[in-house]
Each structure stands twice: as C-alpha cells, then as structure tokens.
PDB file of N, CA and C in Angstrom:
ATOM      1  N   UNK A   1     -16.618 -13.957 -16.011  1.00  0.00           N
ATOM      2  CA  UNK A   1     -17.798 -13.130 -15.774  1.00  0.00           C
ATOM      3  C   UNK A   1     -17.594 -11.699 -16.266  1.00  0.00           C
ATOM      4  N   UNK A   2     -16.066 -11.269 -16.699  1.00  0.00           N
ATOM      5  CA  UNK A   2     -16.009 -10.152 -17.211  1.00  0.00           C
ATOM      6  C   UNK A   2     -16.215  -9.017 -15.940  1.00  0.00           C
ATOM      7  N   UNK A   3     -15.919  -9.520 -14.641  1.00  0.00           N
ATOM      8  CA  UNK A   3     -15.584  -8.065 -13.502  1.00  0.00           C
ATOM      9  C   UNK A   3     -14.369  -8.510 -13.038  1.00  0.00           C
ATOM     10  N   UNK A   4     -13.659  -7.689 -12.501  1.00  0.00           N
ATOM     11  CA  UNK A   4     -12.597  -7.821 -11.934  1.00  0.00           C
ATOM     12  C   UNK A   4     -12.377  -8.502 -10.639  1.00  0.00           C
ATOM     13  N   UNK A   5     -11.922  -9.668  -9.970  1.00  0.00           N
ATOM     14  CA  UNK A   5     -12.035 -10.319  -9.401  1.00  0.00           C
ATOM     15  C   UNK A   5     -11.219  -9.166  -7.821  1.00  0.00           C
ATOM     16  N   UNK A   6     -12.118  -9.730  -6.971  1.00  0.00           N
ATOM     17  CA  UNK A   6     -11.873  -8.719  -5.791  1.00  0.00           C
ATOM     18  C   UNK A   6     -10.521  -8.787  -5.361  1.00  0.00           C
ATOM     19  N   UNK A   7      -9.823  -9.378  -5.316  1.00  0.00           N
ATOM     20  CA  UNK A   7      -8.280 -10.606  -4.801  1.00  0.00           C
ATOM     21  C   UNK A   7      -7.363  -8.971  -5.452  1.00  0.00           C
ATOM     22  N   UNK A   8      -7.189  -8.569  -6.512  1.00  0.00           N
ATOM     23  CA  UNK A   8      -6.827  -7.962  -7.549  1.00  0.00           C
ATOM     24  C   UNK A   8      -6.923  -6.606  -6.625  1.00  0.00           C
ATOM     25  N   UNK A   9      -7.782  -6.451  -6.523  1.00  0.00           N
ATOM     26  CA  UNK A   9      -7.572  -4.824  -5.723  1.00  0.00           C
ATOM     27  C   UNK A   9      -6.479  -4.826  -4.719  1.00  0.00           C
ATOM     28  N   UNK A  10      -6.179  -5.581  -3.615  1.00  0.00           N
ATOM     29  CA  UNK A  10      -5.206  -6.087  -2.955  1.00  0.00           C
ATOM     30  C   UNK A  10      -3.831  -5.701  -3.059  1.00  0.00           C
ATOM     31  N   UNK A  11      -3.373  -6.101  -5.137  1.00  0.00           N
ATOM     32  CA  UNK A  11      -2.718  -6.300  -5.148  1.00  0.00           C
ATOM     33  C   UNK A  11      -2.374  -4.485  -5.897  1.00  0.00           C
ATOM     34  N   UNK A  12      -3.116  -4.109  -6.413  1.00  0.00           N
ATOM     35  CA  UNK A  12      -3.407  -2.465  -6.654  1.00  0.00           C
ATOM     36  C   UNK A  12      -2.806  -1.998  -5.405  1.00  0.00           C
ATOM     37  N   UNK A  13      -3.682  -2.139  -3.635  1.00  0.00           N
ATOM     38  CA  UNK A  13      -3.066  -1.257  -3.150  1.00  0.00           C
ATOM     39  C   UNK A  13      -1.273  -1.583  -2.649  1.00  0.00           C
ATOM     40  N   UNK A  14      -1.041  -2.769  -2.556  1.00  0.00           N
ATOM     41  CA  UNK A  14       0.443  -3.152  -2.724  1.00  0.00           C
ATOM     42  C   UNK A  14       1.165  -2.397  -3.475  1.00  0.00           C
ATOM     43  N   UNK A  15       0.755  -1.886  -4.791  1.00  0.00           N
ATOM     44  CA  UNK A  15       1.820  -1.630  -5.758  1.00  0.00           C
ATOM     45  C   UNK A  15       1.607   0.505  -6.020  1.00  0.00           C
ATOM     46  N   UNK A  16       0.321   0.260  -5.165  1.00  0.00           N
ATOM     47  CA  UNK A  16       0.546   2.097  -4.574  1.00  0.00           C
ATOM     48  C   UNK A  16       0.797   1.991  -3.538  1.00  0.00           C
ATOM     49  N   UNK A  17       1.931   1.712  -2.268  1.00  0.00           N
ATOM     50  CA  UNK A  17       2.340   1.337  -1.660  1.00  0.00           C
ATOM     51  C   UNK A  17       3.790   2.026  -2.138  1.00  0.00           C
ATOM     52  N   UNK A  18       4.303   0.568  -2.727  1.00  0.00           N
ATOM     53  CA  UNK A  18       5.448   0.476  -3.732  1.00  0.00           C
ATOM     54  C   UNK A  18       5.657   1.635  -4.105  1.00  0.00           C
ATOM     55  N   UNK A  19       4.538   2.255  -4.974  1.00  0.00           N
ATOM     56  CA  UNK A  19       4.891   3.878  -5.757  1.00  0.00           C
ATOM     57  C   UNK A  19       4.954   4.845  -4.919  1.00  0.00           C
ATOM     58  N   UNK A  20       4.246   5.003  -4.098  1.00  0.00           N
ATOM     59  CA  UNK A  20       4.582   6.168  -2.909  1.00  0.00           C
ATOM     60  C   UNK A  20       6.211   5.647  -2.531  1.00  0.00           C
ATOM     61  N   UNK A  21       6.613   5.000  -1.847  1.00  0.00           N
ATOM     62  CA  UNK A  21       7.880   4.931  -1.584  1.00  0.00           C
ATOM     63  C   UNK A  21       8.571   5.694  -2.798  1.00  0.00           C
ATOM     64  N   UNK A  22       8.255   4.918  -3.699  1.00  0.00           N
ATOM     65  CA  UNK A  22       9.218   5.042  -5.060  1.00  0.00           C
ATOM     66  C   UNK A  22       9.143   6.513  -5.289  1.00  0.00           C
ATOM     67  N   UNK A  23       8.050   7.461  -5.095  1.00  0.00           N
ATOM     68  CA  UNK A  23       8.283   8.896  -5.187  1.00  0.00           C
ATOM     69  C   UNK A  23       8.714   9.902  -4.194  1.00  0.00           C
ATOM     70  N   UNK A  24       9.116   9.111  -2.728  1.00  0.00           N
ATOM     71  CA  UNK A  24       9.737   9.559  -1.850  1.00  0.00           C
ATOM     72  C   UNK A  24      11.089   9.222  -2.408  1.00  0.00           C
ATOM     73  N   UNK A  25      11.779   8.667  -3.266  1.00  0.00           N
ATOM     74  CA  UNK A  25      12.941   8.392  -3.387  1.00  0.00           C
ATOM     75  C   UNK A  25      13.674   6.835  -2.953  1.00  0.00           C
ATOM     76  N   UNK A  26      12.649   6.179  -2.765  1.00  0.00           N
ATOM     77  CA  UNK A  26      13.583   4.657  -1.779  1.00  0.00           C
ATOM     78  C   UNK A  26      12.788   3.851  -2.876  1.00  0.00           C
ATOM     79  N   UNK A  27      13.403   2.497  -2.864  1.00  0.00           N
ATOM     80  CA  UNK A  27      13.115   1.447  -3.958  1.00  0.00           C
ATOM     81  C   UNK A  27      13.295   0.235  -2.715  1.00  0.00           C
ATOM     82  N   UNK A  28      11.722  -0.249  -2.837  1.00  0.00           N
ATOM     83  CA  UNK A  28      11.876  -1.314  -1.781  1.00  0.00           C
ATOM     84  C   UNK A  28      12.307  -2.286  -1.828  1.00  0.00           C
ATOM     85  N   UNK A  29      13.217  -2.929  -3.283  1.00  0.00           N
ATOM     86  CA  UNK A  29      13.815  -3.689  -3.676  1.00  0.00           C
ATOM     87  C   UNK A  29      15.254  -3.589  -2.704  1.00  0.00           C
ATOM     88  N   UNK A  30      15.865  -2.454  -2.456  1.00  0.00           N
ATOM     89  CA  UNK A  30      16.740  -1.961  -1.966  1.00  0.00           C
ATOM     90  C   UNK A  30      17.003  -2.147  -0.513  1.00  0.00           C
ATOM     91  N   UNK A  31      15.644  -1.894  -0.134  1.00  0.00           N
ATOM     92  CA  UNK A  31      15.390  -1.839   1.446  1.00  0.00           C
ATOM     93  C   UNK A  31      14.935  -3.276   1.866  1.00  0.00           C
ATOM     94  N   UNK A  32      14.561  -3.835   1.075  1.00  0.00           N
ATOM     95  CA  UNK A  32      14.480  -5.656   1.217  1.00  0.00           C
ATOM     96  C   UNK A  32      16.075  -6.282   0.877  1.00  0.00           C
ATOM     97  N   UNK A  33      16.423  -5.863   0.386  1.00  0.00           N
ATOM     98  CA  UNK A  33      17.940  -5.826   0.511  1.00  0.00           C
ATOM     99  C   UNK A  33      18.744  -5.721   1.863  1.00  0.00           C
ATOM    100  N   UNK A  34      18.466  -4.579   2.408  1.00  0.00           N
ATOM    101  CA  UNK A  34      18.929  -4.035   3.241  1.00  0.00           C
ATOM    102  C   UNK A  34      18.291  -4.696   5.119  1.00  0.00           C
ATOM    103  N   UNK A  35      17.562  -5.557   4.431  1.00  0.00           N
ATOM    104  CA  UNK A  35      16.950  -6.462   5.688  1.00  0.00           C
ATOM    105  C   UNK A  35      15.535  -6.043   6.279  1.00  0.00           C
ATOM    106  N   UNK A  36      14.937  -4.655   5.732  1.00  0.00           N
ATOM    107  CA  UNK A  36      13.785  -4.370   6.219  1.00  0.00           C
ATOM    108  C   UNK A  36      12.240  -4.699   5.133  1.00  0.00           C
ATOM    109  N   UNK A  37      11.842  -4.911   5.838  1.00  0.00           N
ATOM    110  CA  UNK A  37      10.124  -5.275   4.906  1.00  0.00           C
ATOM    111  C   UNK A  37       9.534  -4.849   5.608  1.00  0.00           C
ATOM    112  N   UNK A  38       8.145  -4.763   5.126  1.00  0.00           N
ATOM    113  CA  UNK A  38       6.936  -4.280   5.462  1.00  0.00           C
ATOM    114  C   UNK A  38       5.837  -5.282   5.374  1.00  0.00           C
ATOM    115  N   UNK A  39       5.132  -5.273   6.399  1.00  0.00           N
ATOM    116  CA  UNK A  39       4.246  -6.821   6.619  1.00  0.00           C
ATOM    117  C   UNK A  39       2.853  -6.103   6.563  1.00  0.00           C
ATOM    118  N   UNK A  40       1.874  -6.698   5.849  1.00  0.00           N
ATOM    119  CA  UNK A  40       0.664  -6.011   5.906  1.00  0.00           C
ATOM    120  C   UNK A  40       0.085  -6.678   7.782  1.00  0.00           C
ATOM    121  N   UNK A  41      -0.584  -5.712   8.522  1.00  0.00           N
ATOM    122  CA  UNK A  41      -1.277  -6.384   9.555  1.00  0.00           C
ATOM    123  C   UNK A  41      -2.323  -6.269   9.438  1.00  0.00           C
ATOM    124  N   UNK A  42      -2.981  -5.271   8.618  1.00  0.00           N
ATOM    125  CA  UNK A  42      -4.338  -4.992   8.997  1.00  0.00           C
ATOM    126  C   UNK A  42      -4.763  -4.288   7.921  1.00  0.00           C
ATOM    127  N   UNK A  43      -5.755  -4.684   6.762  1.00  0.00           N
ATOM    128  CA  UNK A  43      -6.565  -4.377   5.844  1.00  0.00           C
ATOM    129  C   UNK A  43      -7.843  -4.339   5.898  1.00  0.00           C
ATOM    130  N   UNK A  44      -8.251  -3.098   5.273  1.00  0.00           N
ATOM    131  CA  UNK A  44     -10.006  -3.180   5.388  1.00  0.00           C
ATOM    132  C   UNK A  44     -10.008  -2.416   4.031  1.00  0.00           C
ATOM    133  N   UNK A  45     -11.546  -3.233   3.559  1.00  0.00           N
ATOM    134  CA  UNK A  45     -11.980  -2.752   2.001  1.00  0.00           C
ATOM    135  C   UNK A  45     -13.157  -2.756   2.213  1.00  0.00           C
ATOM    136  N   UNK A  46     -14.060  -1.216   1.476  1.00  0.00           N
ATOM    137  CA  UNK A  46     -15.273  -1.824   0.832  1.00  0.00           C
ATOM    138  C   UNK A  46     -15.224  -1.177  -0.368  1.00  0.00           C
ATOM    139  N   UNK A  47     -15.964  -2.102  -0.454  1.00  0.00           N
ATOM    140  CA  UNK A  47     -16.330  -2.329  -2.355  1.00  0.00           C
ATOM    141  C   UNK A  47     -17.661  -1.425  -2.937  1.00  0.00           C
ATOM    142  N   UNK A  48     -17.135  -0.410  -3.983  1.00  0.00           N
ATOM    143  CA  UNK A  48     -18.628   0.241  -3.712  1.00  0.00           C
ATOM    144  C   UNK A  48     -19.350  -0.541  -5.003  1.00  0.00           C
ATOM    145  N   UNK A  49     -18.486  -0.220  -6.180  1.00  0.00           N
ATOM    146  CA  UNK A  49     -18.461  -0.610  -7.409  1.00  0.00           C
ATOM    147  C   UNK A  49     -18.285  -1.637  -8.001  1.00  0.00           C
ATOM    148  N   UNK A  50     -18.580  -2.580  -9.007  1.00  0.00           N
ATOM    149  CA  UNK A  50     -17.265  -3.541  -9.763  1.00  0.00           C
ATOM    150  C   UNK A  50     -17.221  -2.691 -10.660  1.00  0.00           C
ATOM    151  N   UNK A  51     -15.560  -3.337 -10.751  1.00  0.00           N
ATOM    152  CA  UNK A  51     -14.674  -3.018 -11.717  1.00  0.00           C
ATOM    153  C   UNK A  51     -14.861  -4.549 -13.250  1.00  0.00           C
ATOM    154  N   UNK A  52     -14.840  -3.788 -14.026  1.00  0.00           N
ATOM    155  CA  UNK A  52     -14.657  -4.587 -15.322  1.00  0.00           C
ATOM    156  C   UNK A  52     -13.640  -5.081 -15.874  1.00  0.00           C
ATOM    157  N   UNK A  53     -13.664  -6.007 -16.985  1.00  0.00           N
ATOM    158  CA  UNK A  53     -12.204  -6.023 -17.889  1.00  0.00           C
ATOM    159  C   UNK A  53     -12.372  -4.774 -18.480  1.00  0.00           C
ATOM    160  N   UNK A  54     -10.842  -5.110 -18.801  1.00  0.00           N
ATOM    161  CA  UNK A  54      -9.993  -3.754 -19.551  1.00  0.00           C
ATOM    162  C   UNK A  54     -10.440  -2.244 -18.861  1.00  0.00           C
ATOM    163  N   UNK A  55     -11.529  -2.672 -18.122  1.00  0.00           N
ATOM    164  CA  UNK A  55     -11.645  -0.828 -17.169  1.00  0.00           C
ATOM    165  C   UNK A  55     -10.158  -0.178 -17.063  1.00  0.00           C
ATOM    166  N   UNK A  56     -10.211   1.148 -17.298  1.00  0.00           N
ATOM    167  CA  UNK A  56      -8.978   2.254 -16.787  1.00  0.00           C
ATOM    168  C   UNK A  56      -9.132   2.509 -15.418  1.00  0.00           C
ATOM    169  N   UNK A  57      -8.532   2.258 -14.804  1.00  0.00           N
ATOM    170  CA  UNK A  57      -8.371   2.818 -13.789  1.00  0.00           C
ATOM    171  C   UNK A  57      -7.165   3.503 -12.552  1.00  0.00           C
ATOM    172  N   UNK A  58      -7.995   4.801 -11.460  1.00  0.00           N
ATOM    173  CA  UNK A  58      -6.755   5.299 -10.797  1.00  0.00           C
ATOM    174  C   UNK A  58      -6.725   5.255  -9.520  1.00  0.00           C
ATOM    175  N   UNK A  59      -5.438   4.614  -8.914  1.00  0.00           N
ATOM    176  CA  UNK A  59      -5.300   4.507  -7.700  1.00  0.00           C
ATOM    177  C   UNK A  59      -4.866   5.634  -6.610  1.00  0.00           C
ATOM    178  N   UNK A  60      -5.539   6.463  -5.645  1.00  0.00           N
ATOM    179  CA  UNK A  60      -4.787   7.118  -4.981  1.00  0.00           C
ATOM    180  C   UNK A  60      -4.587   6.203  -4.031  1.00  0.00           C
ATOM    181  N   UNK A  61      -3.163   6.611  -3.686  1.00  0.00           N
ATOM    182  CA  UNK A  61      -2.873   6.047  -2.050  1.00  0.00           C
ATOM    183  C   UNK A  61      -2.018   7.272  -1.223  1.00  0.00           C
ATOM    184  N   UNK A  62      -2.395   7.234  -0.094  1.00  0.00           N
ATOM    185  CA  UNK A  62      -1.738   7.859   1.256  1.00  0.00           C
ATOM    186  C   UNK A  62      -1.140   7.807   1.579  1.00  0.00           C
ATOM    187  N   UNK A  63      -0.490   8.008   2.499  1.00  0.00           N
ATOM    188  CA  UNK A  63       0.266   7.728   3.778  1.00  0.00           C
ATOM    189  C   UNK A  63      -0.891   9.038   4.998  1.00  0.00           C
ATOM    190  N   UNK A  64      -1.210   8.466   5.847  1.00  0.00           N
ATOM    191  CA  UNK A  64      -1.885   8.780   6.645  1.00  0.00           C
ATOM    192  C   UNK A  64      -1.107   9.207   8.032  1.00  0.00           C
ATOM    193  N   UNK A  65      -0.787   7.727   8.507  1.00  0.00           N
ATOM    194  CA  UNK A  65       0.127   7.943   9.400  1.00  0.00           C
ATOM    195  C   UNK A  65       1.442   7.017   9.678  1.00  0.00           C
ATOM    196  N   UNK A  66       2.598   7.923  10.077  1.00  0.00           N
ATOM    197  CA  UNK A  66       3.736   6.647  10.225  1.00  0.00           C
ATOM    198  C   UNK A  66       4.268   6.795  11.684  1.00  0.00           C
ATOM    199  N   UNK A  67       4.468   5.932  12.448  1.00  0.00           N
ATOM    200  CA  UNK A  67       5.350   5.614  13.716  1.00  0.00           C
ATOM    201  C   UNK A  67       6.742   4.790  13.329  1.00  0.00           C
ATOM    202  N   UNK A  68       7.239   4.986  15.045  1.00  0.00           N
ATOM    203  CA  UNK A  68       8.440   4.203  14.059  1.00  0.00           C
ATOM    204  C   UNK A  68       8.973   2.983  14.124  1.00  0.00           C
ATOM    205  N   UNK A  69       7.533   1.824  13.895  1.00  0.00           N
ATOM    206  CA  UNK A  69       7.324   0.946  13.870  1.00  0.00           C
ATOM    207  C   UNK A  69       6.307   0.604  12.502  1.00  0.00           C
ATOM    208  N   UNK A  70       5.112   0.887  12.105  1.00  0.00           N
ATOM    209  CA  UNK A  70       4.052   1.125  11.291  1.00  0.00           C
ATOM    210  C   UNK A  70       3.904   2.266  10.202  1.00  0.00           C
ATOM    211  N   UNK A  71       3.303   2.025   9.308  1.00  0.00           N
ATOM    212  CA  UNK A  71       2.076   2.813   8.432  1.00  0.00           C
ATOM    213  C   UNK A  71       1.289   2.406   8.213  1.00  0.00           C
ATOM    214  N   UNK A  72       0.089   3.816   8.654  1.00  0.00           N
ATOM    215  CA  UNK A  72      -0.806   3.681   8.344  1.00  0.00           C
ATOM    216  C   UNK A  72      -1.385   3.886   6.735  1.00  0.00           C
ATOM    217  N   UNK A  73      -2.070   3.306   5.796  1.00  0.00           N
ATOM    218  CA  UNK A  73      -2.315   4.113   4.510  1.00  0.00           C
ATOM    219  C   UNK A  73      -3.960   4.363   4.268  1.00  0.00           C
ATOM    220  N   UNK A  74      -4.128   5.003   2.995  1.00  0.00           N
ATOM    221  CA  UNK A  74      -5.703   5.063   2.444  1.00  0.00           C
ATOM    222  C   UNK A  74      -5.353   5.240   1.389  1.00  0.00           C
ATOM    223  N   UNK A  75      -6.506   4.011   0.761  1.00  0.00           N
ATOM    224  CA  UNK A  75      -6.317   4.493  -0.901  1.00  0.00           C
ATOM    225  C   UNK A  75      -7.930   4.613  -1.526  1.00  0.00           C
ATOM    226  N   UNK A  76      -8.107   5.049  -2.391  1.00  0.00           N
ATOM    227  CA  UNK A  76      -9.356   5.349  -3.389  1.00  0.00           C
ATOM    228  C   UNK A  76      -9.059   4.831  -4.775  1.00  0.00           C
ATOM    229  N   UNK A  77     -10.149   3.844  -5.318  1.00  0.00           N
ATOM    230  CA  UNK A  77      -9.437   3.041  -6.783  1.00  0.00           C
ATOM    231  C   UNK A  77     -10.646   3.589  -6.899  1.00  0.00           C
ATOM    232  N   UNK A  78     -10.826   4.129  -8.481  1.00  0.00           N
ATOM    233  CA  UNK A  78     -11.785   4.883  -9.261  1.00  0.00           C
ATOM    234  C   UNK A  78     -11.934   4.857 -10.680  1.00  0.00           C
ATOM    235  N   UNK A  79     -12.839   4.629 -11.545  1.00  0.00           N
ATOM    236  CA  UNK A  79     -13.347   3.711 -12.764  1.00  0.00           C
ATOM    237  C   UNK A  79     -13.558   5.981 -13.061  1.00  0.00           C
ATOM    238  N   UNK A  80     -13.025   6.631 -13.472  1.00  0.00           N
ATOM    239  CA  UNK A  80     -13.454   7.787 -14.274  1.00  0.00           C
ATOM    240  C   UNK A  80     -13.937   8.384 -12.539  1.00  0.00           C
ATOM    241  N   UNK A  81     -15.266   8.657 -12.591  1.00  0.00           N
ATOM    242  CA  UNK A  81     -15.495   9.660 -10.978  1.00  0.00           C
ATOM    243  C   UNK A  81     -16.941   8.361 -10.235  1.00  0.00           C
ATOM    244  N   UNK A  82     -16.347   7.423 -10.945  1.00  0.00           N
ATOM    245  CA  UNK A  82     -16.597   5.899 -10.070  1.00  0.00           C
ATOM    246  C   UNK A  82     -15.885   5.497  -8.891  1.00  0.00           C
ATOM    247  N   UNK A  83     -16.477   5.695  -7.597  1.00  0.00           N
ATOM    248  CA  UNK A  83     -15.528   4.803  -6.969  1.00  0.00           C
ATOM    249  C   UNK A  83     -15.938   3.346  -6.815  1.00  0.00           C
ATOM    250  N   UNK A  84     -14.883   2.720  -7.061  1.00  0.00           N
ATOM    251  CA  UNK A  84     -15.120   1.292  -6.970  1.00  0.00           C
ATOM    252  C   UNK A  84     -14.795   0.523  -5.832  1.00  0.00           C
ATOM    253  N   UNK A  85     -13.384   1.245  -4.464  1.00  0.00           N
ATOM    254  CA  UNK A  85     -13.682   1.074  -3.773  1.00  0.00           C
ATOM    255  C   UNK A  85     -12.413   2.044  -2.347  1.00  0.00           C
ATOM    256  N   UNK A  86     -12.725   1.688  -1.453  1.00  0.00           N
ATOM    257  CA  UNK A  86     -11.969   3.044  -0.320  1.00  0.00           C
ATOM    258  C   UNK A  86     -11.482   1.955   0.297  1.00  0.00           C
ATOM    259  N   UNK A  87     -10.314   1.710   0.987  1.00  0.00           N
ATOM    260  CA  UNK A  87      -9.479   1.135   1.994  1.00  0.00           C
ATOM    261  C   UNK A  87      -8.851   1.493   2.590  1.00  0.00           C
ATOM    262  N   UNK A  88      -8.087   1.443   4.020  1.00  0.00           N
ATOM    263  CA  UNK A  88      -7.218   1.062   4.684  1.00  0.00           C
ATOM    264  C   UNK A  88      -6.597   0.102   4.905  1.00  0.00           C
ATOM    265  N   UNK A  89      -5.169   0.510   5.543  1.00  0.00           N
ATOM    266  CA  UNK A  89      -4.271  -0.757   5.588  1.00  0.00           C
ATOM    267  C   UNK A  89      -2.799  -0.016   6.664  1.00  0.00           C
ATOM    268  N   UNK A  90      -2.372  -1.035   7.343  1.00  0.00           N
ATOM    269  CA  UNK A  90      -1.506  -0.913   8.643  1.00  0.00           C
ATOM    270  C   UNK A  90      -0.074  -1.766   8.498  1.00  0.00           C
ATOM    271  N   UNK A  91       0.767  -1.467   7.755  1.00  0.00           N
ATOM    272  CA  UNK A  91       1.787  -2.224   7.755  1.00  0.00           C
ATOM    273  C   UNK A  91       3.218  -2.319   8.730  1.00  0.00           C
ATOM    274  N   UNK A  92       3.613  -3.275   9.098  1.00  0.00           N
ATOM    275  CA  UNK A  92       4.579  -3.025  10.338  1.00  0.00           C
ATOM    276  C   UNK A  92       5.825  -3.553   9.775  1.00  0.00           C
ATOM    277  N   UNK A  93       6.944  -2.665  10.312  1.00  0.00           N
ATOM    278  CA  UNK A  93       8.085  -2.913   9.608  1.00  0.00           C
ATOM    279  C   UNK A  93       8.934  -3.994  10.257  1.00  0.00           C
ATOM    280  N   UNK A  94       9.034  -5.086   9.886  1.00  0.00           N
ATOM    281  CA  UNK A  94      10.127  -6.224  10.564  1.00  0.00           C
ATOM    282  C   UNK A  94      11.321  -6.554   9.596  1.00  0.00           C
ATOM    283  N   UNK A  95      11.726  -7.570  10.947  1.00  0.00           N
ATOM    284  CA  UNK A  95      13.176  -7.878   9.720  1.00  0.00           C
ATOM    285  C   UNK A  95      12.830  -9.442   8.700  1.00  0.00           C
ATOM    286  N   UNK A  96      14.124  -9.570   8.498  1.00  0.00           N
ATOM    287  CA  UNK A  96      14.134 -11.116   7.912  1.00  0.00           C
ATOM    288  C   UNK A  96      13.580 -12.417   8.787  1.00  0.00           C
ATOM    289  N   UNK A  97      13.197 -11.928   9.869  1.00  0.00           N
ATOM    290  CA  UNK A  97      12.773 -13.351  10.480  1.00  0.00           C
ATOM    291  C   UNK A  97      11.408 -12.627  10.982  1.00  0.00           C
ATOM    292  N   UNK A  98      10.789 -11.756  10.451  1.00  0.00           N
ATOM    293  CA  UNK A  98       9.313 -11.285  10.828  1.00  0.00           C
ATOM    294  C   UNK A  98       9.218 -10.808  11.912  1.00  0.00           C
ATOM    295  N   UNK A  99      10.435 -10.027  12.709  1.00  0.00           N
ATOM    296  CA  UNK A  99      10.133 -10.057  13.780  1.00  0.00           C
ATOM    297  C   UNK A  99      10.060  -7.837  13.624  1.00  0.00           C
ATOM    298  N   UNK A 100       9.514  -7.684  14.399  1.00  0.00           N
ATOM    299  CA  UNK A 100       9.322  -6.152  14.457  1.00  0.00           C
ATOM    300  C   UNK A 100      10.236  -5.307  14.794  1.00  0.00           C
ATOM    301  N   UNK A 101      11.048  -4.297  13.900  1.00  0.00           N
ATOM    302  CA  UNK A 101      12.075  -3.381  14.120  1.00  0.00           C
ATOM    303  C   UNK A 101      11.775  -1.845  13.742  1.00  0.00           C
ATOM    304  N   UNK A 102      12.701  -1.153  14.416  1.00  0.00           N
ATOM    305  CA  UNK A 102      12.083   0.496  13.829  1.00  0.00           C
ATOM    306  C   UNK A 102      12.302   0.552  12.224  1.00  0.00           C
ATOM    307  N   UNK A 103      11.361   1.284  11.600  1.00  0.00           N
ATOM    308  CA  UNK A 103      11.212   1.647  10.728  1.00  0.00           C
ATOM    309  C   UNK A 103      13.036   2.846  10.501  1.00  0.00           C
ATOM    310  N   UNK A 104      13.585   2.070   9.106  1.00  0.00           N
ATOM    311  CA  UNK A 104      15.162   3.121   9.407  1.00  0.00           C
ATOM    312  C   UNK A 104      15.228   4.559   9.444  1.00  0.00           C
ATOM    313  N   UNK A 105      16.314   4.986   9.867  1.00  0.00           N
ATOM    314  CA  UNK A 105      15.959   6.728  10.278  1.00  0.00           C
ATOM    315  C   UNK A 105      15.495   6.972   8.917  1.00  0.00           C
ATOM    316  N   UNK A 106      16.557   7.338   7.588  1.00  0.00           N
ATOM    317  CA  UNK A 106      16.253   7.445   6.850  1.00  0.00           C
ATOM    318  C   UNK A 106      14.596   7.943   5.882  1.00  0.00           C
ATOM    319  N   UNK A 107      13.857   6.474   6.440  1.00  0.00           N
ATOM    320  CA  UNK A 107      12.932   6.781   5.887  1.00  0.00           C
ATOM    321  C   UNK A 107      11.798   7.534   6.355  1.00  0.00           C
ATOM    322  N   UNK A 108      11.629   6.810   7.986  1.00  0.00           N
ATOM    323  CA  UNK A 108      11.371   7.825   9.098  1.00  0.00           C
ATOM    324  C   UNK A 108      11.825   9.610   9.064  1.00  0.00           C
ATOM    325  N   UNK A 109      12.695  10.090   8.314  1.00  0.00           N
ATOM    326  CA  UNK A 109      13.058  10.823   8.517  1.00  0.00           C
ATOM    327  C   UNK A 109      12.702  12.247   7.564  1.00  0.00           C
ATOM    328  N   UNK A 110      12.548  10.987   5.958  1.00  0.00           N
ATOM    329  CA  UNK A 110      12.597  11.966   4.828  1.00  0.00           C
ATOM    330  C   UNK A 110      10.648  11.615   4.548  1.00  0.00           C
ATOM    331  N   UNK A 111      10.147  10.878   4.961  1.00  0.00           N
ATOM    332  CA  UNK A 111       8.451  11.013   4.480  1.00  0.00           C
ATOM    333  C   UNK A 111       7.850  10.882   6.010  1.00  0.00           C
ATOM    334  N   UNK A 112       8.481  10.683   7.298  1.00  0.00           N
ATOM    335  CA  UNK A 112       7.689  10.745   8.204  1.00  0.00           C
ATOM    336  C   UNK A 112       7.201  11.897   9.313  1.00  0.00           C
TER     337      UNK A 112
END
C-alpha cells in the first residue's frame, strides 16, 4: 500500500531507547550481558499521520522518568514538521528469568 506499517513504529521507539542509553555511555548489549534487561510493560501510541515508503524520518525520545525499578519514556516520530505520531512507554528492569530487580547503581546513578 506504500505506508508504513504501524508494527514498525514500535520498533523505532525500541531502538531510541537503545540510543539514549548508548549516549549516556552504556551499550545494552553489555548490560544483557551482565544479566539485566529491560521489559516493555506499558505502551501507548497515537498515530497522527502515516508515514510512507522511503519517508525520512526523526525520532525524539526521552527519558521522562526513572525509579529504581522502571523508565518512564516519550518519543515524537516526525516526517519534516509532520508529526506522525507521540508515545509513551514504561519499561521495568528484570533479570534473566523476568523477574524484577533494581535498576544497577551505575546506571541509576549516571542518567537517573
């Protein structure tokens, strides 16, 4: 149909997620290593716009709020001074068996 299938934004705010870490200095490759992940619990989207093929587009993302269990985020995906669409999202930090642990000092420490 030539728009960008909604599933896809999802995976946009995942990977500004990813980059915020990555410009605090931590590589979550590292920290999945290290036994901690981040579990999405709670997402909300609306959609103002579609997005097209080959559209350019820019993701802001947040950090809103962190405990030291959770983050909270917000992001804005935008086609030029299009928004296409605004979200939130609540991720909780567990271990290897999904179960819920503090978020490490570390990171808690240097972006929270």
């Amino acid at each position: 149909m030539g728009y960008l299938h909604h599933s896809k934004f999802f995976e946009y705010f995942e990977m500004g997620r990813i980059e915020l870490l990555r410009c605090a200095g931590f590589s979550y490759r590292d920290l999945e290593e290290e036994g901690c992940f981040f579990a999405v619990v709670k997402i909300e989207c609306r959609f103002r716009s579609p997005g097209r093929f080959d559209d350019e587009l820019v993701l802001t993302t947040k950090m809103e709020r962190m405990t030291r269990a959770r983050i909270d985020h917000s992001y804005v995906l935008r086609r030029g001074d299009v928004v296409l669409c605004d979200a939130n999202s609540t991720i909780a930090c567990v271990d290897r068996r999904g179960k819920l642990q503090p978020i490490p000092d570390k990171i808690f420490v240097e972006i929270g």
